[in-house]
Protein backbone atom coordinates (compact mmCIF):
# COMPACT_ATOMS: atom_id res chain seq x y z
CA UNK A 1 13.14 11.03 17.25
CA UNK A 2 11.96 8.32 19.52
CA UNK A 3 9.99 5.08 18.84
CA UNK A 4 9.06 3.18 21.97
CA UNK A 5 6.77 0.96 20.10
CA UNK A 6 6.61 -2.67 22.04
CA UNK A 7 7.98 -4.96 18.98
CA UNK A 8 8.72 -8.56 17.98
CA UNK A 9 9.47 -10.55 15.02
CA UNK A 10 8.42 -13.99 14.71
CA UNK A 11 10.70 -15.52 12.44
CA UNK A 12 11.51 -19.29 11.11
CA UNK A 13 14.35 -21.67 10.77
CA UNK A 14 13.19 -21.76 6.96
CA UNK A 15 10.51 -21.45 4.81
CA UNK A 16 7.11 -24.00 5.46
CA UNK A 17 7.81 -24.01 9.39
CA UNK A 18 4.17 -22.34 9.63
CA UNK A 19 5.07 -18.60 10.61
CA UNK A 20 1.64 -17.07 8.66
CA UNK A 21 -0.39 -19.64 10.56
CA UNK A 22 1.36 -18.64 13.98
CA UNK A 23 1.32 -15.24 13.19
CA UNK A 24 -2.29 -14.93 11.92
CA UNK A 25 -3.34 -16.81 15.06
CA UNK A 26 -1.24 -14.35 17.22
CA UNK A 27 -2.67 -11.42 15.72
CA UNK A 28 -6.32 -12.70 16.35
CA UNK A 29 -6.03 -13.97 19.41
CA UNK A 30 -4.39 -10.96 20.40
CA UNK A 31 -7.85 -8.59 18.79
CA UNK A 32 -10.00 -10.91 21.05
CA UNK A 33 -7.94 -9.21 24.27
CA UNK A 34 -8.57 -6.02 23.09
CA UNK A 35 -4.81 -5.35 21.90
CA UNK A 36 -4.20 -2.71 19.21
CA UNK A 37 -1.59 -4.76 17.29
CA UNK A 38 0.22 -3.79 13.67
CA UNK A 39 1.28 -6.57 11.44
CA UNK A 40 4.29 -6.46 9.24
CA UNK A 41 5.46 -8.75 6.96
CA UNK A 42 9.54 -8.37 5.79
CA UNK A 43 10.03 -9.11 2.00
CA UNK A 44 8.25 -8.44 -1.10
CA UNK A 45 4.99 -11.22 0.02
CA UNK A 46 1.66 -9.78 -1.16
CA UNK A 47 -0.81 -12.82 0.27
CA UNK A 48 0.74 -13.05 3.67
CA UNK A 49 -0.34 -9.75 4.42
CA UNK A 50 -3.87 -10.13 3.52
CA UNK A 51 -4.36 -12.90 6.07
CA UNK A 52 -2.50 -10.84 9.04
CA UNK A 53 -5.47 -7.54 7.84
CA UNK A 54 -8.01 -9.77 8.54
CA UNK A 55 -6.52 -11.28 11.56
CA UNK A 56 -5.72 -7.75 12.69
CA UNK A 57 -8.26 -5.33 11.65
CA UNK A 58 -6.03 -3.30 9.70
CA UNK A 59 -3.38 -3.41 7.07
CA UNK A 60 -0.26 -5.36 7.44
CA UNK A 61 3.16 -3.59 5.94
CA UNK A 62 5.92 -5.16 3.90
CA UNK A 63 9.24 -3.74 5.08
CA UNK A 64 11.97 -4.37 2.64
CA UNK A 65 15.42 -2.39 2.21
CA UNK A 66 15.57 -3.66 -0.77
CA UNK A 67 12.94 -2.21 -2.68
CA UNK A 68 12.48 1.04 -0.27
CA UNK A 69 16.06 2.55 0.66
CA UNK A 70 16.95 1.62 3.74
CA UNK A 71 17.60 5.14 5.58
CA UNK A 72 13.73 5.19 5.17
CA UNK A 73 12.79 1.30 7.39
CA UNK A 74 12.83 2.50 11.11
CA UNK A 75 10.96 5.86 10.21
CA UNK A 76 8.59 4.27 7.95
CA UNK A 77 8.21 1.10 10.80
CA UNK A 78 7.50 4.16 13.34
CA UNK A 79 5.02 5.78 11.17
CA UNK A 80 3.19 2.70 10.31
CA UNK A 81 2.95 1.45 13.85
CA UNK A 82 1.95 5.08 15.90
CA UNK A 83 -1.10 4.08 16.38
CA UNK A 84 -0.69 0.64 17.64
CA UNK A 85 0.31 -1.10 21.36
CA UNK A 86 2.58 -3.39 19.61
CA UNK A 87 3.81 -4.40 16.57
CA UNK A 88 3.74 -8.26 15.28
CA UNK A 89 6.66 -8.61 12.24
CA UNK A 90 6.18 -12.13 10.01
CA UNK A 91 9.83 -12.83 8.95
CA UNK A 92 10.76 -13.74 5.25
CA UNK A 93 12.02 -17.71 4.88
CA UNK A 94 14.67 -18.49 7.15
CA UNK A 95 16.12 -16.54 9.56
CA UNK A 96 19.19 -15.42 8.10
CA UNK A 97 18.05 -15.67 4.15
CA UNK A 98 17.71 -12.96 1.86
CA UNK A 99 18.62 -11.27 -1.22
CA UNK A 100 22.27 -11.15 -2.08
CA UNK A 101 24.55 -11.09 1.07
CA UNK A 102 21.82 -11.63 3.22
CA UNK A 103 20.19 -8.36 2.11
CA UNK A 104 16.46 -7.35 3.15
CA UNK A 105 16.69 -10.56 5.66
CA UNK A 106 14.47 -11.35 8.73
CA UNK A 107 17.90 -11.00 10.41
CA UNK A 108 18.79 -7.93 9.31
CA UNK A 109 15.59 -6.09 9.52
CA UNK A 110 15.12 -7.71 13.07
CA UNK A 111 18.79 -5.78 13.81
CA UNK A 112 18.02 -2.84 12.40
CA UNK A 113 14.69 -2.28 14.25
CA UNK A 114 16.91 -3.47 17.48
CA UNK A 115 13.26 -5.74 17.37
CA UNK A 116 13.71 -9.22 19.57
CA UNK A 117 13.29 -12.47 17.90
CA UNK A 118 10.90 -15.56 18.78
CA UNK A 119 12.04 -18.10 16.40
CA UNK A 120 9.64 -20.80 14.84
CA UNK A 121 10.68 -24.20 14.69
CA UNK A 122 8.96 -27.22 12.66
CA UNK A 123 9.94 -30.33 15.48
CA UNK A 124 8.18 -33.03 13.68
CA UNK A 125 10.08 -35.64 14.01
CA UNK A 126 12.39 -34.59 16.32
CA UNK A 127 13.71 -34.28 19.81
CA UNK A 128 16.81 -32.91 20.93
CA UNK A 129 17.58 -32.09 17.51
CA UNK A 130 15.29 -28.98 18.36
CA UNK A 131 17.86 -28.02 20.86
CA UNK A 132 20.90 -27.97 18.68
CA UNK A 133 18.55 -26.31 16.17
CA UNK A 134 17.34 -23.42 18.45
CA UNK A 135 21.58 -22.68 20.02
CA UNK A 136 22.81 -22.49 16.15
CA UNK A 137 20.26 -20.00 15.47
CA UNK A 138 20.85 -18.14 18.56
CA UNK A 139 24.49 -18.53 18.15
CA UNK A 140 25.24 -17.38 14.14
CA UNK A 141 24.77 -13.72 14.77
CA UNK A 142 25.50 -12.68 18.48
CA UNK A 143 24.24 -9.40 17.64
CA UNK A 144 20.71 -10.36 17.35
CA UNK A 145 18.42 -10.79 19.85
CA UNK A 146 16.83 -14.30 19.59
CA UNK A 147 14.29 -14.07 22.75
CA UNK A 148 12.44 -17.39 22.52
CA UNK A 149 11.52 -19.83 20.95
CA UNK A 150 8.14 -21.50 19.20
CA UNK A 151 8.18 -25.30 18.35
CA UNK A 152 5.73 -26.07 16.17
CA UNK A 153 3.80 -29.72 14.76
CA UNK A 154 4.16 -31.38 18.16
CA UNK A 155 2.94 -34.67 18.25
CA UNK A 156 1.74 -35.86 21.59
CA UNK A 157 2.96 -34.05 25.33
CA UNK A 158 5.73 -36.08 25.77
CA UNK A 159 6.97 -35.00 22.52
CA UNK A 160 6.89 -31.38 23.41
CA UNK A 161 8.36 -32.31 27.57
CA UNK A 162 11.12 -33.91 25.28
CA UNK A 163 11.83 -30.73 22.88
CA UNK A 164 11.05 -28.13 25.62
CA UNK A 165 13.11 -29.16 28.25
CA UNK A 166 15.99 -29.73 25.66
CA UNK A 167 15.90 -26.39 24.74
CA UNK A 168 15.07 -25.12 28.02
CA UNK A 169 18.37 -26.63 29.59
CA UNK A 170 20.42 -23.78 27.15
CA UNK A 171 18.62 -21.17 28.46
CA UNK A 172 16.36 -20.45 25.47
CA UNK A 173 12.84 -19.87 26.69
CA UNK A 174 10.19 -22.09 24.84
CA UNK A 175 7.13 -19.44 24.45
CA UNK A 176 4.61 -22.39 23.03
CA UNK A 177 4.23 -26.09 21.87
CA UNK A 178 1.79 -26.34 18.79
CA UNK A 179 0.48 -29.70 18.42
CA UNK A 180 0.04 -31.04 14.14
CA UNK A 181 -3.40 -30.06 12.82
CA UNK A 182 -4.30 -30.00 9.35
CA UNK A 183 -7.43 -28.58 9.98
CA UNK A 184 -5.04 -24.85 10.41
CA UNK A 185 -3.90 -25.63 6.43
CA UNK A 186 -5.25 -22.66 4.07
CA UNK A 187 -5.46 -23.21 0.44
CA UNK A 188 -2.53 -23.18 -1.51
CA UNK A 189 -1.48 -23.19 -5.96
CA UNK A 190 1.92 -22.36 -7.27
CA UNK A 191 2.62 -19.18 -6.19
CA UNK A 192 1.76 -19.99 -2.55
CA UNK A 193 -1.25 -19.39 -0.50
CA UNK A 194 -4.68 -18.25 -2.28
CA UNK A 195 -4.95 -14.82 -1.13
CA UNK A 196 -7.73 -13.55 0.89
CA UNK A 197 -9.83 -11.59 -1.75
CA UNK A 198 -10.34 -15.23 -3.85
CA UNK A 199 -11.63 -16.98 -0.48
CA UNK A 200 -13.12 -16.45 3.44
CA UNK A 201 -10.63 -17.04 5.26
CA UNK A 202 -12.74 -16.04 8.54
CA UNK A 203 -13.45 -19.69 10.01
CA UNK A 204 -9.75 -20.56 10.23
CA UNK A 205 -8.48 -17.67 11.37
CA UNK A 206 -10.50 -17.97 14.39
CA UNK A 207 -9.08 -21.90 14.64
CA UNK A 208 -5.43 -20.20 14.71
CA UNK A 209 -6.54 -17.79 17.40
CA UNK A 210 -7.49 -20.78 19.37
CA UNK A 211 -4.41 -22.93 19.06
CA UNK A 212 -2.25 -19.84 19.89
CA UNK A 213 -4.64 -18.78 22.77
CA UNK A 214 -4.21 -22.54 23.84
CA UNK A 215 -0.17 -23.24 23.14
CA UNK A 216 1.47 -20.11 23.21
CA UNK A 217 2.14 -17.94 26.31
CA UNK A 218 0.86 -14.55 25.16
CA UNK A 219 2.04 -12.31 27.95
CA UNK A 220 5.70 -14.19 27.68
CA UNK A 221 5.53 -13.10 24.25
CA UNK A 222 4.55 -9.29 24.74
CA UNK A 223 6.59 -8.65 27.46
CA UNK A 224 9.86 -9.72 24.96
CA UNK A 225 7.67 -7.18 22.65
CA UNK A 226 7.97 -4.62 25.43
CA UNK A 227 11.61 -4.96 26.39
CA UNK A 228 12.80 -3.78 22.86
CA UNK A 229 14.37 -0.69 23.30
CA UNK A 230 13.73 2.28 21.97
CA UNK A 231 14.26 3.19 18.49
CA UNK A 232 15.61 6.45 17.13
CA UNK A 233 14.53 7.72 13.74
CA UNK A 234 14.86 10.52 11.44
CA UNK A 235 11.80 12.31 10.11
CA UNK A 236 11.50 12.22 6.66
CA UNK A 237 9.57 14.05 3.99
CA UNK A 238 9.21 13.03 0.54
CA UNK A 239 5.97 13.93 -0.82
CA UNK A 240 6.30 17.49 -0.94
CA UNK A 241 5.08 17.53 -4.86
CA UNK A 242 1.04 17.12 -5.29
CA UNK A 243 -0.93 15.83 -7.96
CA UNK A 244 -4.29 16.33 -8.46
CA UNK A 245 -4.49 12.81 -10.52
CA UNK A 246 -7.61 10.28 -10.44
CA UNK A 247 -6.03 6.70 -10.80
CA UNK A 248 -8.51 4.02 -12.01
CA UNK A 249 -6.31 0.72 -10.19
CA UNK A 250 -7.40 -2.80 -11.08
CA UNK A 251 -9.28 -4.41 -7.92
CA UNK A 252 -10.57 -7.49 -8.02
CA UNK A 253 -10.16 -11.32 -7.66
CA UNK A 254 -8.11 -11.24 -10.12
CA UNK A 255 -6.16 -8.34 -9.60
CA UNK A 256 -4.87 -7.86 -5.98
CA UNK A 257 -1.33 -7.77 -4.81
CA UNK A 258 -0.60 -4.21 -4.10
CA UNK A 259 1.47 -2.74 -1.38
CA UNK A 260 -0.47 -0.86 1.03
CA UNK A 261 2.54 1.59 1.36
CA UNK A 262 2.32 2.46 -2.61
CA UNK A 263 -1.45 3.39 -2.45
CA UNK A 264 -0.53 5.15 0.79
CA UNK A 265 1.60 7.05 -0.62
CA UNK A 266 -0.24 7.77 -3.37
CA UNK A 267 -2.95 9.14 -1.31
CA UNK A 268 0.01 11.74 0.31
CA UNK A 269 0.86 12.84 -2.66
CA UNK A 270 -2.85 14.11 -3.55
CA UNK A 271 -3.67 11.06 -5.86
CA UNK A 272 -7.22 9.59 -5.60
CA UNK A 273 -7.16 5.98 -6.18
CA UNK A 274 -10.54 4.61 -7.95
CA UNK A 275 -10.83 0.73 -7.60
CA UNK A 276 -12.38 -1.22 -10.43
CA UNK A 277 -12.79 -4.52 -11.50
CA UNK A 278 -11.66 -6.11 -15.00
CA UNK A 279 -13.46 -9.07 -13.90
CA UNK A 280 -16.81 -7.34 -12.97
CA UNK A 281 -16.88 -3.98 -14.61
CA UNK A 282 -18.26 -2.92 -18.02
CA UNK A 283 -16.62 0.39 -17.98
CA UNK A 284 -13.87 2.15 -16.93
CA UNK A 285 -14.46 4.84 -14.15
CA UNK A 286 -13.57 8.26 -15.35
CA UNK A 287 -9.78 9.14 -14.46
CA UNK A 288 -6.36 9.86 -16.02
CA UNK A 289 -4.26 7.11 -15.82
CA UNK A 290 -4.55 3.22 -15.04
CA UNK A 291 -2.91 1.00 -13.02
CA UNK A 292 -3.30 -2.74 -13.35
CA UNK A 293 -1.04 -4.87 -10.85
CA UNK A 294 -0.23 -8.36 -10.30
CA UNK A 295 -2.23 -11.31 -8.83
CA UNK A 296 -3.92 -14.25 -10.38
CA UNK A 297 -5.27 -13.88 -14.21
CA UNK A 298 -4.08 -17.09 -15.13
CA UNK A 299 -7.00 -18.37 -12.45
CA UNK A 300 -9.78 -16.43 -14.02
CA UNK A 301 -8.95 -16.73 -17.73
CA UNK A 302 -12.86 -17.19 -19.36
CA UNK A 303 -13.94 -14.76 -17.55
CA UNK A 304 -11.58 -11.83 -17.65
CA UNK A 305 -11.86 -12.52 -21.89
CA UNK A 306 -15.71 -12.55 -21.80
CA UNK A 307 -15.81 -9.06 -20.91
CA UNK A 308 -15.14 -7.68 -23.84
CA UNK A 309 -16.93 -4.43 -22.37
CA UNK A 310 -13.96 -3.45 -20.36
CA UNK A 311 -11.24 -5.23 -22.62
CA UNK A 312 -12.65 -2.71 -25.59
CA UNK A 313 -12.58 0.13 -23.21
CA UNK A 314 -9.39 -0.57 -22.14
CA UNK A 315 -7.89 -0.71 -25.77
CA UNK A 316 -9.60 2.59 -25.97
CA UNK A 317 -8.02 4.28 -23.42
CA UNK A 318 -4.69 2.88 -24.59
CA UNK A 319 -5.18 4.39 -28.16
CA UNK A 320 -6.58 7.34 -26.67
CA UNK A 321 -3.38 8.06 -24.97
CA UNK A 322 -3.96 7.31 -21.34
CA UNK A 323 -1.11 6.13 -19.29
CA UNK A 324 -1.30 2.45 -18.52
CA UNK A 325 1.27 1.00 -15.97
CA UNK A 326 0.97 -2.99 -15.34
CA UNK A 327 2.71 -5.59 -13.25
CA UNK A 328 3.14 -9.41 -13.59
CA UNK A 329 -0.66 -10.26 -14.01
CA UNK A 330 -1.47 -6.82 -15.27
CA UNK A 331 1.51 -7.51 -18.21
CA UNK A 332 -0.61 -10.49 -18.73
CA UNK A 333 -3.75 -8.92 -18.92
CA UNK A 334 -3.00 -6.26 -21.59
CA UNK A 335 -0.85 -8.73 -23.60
CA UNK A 336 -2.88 -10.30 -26.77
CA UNK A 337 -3.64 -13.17 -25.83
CA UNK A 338 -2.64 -15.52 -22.54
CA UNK A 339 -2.23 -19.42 -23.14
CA UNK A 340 -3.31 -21.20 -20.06
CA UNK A 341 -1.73 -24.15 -17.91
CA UNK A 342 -4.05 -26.25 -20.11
CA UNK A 343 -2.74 -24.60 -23.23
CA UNK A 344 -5.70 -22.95 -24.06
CA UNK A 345 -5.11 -19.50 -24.76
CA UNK A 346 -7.66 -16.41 -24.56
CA UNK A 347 -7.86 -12.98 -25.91
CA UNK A 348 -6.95 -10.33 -23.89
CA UNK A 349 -6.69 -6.30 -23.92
CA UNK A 350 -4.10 -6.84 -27.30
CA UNK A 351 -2.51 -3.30 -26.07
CA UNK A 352 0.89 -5.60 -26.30
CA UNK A 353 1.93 -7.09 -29.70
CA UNK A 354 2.77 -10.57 -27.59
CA UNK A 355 1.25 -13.68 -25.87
CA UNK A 356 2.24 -15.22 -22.38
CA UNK A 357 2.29 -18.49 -21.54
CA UNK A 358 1.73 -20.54 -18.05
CA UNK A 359 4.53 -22.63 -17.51
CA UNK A 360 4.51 -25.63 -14.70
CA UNK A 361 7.30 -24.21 -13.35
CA UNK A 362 8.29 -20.85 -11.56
CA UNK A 363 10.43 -19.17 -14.18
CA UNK A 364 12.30 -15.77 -12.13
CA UNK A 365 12.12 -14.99 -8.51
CA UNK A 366 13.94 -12.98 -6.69
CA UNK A 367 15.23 -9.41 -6.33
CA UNK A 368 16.46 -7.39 -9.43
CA UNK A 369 17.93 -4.24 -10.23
CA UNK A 370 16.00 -3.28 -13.52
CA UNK A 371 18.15 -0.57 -16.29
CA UNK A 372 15.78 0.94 -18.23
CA UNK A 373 16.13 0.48 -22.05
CA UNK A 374 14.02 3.11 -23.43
CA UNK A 375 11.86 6.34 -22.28
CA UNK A 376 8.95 5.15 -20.92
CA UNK A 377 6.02 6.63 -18.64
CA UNK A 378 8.01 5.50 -16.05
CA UNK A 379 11.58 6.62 -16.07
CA UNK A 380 14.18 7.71 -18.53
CA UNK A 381 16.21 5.08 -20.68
CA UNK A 382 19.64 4.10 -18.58
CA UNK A 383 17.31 5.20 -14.99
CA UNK A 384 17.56 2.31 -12.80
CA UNK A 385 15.00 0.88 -10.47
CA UNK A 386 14.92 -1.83 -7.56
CA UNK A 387 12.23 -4.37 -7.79
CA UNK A 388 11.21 -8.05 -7.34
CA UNK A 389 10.16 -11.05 -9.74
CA UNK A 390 8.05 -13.55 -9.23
CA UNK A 391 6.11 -15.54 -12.01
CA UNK A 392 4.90 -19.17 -13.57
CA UNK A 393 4.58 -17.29 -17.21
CA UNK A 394 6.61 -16.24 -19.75
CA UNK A 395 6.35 -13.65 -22.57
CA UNK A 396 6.89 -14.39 -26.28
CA UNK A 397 6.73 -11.28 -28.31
CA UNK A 398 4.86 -11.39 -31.91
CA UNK A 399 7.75 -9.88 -33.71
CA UNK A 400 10.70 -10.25 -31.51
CA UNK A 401 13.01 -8.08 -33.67
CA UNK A 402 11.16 -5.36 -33.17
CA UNK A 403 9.70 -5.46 -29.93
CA UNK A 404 10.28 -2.43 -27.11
CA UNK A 405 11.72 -4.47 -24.36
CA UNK A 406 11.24 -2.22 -21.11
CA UNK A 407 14.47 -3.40 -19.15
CA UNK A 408 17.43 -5.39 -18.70
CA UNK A 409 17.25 -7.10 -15.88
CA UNK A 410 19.66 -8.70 -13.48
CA UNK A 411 19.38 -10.63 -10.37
CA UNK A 412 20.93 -10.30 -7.07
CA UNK A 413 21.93 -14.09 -7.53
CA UNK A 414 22.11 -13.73 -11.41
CA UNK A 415 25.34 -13.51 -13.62
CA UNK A 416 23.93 -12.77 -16.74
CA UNK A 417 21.12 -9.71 -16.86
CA UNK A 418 17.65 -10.76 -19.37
CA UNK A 419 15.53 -8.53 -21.42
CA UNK A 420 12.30 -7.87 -20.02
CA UNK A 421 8.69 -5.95 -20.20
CA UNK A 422 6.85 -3.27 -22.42
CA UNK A 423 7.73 -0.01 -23.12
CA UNK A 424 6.08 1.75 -26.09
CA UNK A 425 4.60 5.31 -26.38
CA UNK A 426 2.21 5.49 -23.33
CA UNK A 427 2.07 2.18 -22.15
CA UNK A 428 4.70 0.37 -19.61
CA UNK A 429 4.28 -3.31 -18.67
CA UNK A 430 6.27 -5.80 -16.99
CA UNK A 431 7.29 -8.67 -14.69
CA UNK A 432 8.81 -6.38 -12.25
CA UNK A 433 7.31 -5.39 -8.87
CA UNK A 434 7.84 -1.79 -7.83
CA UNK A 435 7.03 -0.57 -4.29
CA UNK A 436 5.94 3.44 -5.23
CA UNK A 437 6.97 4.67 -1.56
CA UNK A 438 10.53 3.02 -2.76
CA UNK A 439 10.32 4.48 -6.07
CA UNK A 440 9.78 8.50 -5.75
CA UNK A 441 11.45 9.66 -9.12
CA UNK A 442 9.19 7.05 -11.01
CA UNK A 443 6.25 7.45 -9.27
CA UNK A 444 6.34 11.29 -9.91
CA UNK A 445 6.81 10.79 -13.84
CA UNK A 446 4.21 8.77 -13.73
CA UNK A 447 1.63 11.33 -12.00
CA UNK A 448 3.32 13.85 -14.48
CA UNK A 449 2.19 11.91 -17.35
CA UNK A 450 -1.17 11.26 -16.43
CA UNK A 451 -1.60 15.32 -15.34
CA UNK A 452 -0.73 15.75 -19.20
CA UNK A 453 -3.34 13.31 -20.13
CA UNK A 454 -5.88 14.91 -18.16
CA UNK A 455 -4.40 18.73 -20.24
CA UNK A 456 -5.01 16.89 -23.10
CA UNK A 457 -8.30 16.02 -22.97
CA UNK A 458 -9.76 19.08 -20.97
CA UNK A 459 -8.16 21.25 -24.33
CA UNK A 460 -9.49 18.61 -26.40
């Protein structure tokens, strides 16, 4: 099949050139004409995306081919973007950088979407530099498309007649010049931006509509967007199984990076998802399993331990037998107790004989392919999985000879593989990241375990 979706990525040189900002502002300004635009974001980011919903008006998309097989990007990119008059991608760090090899790279995806590129460029500080900057990009990989070009954190006009018409003379189109503002800065702590669900991010993104509207040639930009060709596709269908499963999935402040894909496919596969909030909540809603995935804990530390409302009716639940799968924060969350960046340390759910700790510095990031060690509600023991790291904490496990480690982990920049996660009886926690939609076998034992929960407690 056929997708003639108009499509562009807006990537960057590297990381902290100001794509979200651009991005978010394109998105917005392009809402105020009346544009039905999809955001995507490539790589395993769960805040970017929050900012490009809001911008938008509807869900922004990670697309990764490292955590969903690749055969599955262009029809999952069609899929996600039928509805839409063009589709706005957010690029992952630099151009060209990835996992491994360049794997799951704004480069690569860009290529394999046959989607044209507007590259970002930070030109503080710089004049014809931009030039050679723009032609080495262009020039790396003649098989991508680079269409144009953004230079951002101008600093007066004749800086930007300096860098445009240096770039110009090589026959790179210069799309916008975006003058320094630090009024366009959002919020940021150690693992990046603050996400959208912790503040209101309305205000600015209206600011970043107007710089764009103001700097950036819009219809320059969508007709590169309409000149990609089209793009062939396979159907696919992997959610023939159903499950008639109620999942109670931690929502909150607290509690909020979750791929839109994963609860979409959840919702395919019959699941009904039940949002609650660890932070808010006194009881649990009534389903059959429990999901609890990553986000900020660490940030809301006293209150997630005076609730001892839902922390006892979690422990419950875990004794009773219900399914509990938990990422990052959620590992945190059911552990015994979590010591602060202060060192202060608070009791938690105590489902996991261990303690985390917040450490100043990030301590794993990256993709990883994850062996499983044991049987788990999750997978098998010697089942692999794909997935990504990301975290300031570390765990340190009560008894350490005796612990369940979940996984072995190894990077796709890492020699030597580490022990990692949870996996005891009917609980499964760890650092690792799964995208569902990526992960069908899993997903499915999953489901399957919380149907037998649900047998179990209907035959009492």
């Amino acid at each position: 099949m056929n997708c003639t979706r108009p499509r562009v990525v807006i990537a960057g040189t590297n990381s902290g050139v100001g794509k979200t900002t651009i991005v978010t502002g394109l998105l917005a300004a392009l809402r105020r004409r009346h544009r039905t635009v999809q955001p995507f974001k490539i790589g395993p980011d769960y805040i970017d995306p929050g900012f490009h919903a809001r911008a938008a008006g509807r869900d922004s998309y990670n697309l990764d081919t490292w955590l969903v097989p690749e055969e599955r990007l262009a029809y999952n990119f069609s899929i996600l973007s039928k509805t839409a008059e063009v589709s706005v991608i957010e690029g992952v760090m630099g151009l060209y950088d990835g996992g491994a090899a360049g794997v799951s790279s704004t480069a690569a995806i860009a290529k394999s979407l046959q989607a044209p590129v507007v590259l970002v460029i930070n030109a503080q500080s710089m004049g014809q530099s931009a030039a050679a900057i723009a032609l080495g990009y262009k020039s790396y990989d003649p098989d991508l498309r680079v269409a144009g070009v953004i230079l951002n954190r101008i600093g007066s006009d004749k800086h930007a007649q300096i860098t445009k018409e240096a770039v110009e003379a090589l026959g790179i189109p210069v799309l916008g010049s975006i003058r320094r503002n630090a009024d366009l800065q959002t919020p940021e702590r150690h693992l990046g931006l603050t996400p959208v669900t912790e503040i209101d991010p309305a205000e600015v993104i209206e600011q970043m509509a107007d710089v764009v509207e103001a700097s950036v040639d819009l219809e320059a930009l969508l007709a590169i967007a309409e000149a990609a060709p089209p793009l062939q596709y396979a159907e696919i269908d992997a959610t023939k199984e159903k499950y008639a499963v109620r999942l109670g999935v931690a929502k909150d402040e607290a509690f909020s990076f979750y791929y839109p894909t994963s609860l979409d496919y959840l919702a395919r596969l019959g699941v009904t998802v039940v949002p609650f909030s660890p932070l808010q909540d006194t009881e649990l809603p009534e389903v059959d399993g429990l999901i609890f995935g990553g986000g900020f804990p660490e940030m809301f530390l006293p209150q997630l331990a005076g609730n001892t409302a839902m922390l006892a009716a979690i422990r419950e639940r875990a004794e009773a037998g219900m399914p509990l799968y938990a990422e990052c924060g959620g590992l945190m969350y059911l552990c015994r107790e979590v010591s602060g960046f202060t060192g202060r340390s608070f009791r938690m759910v105590g489902a996991i004989p261990a303690v985390t700790h917040m450490r100043d510095k990030l301590q794993r990031v990256g993709y990883v392919a994850a062996k499983a060690l044991r049987d788990s509600i999750l997978c098998r023991a010697g089942d692999e999985l794909r997935g990504h790291e990301f975290h300031f904490s570390t765990l340190v496990p009560d008894e350490p000879e005796t612990y369940p480690w979940a996984y072995e982990l190894r990077g796709t920049r890492q020699k030597e593989p580490h022990q990692e996660g949870y996996a005891a009886g009917n609980i499964l926690a760890s650092y690792l990241h799964l995208a569902l939609d990526g992960s069908n076998a899993a997903t499915a034992r999953f489901l399957q375990q919380c149907e037998a929960y649900r047998k179990k407690v209907q035959d009492g």
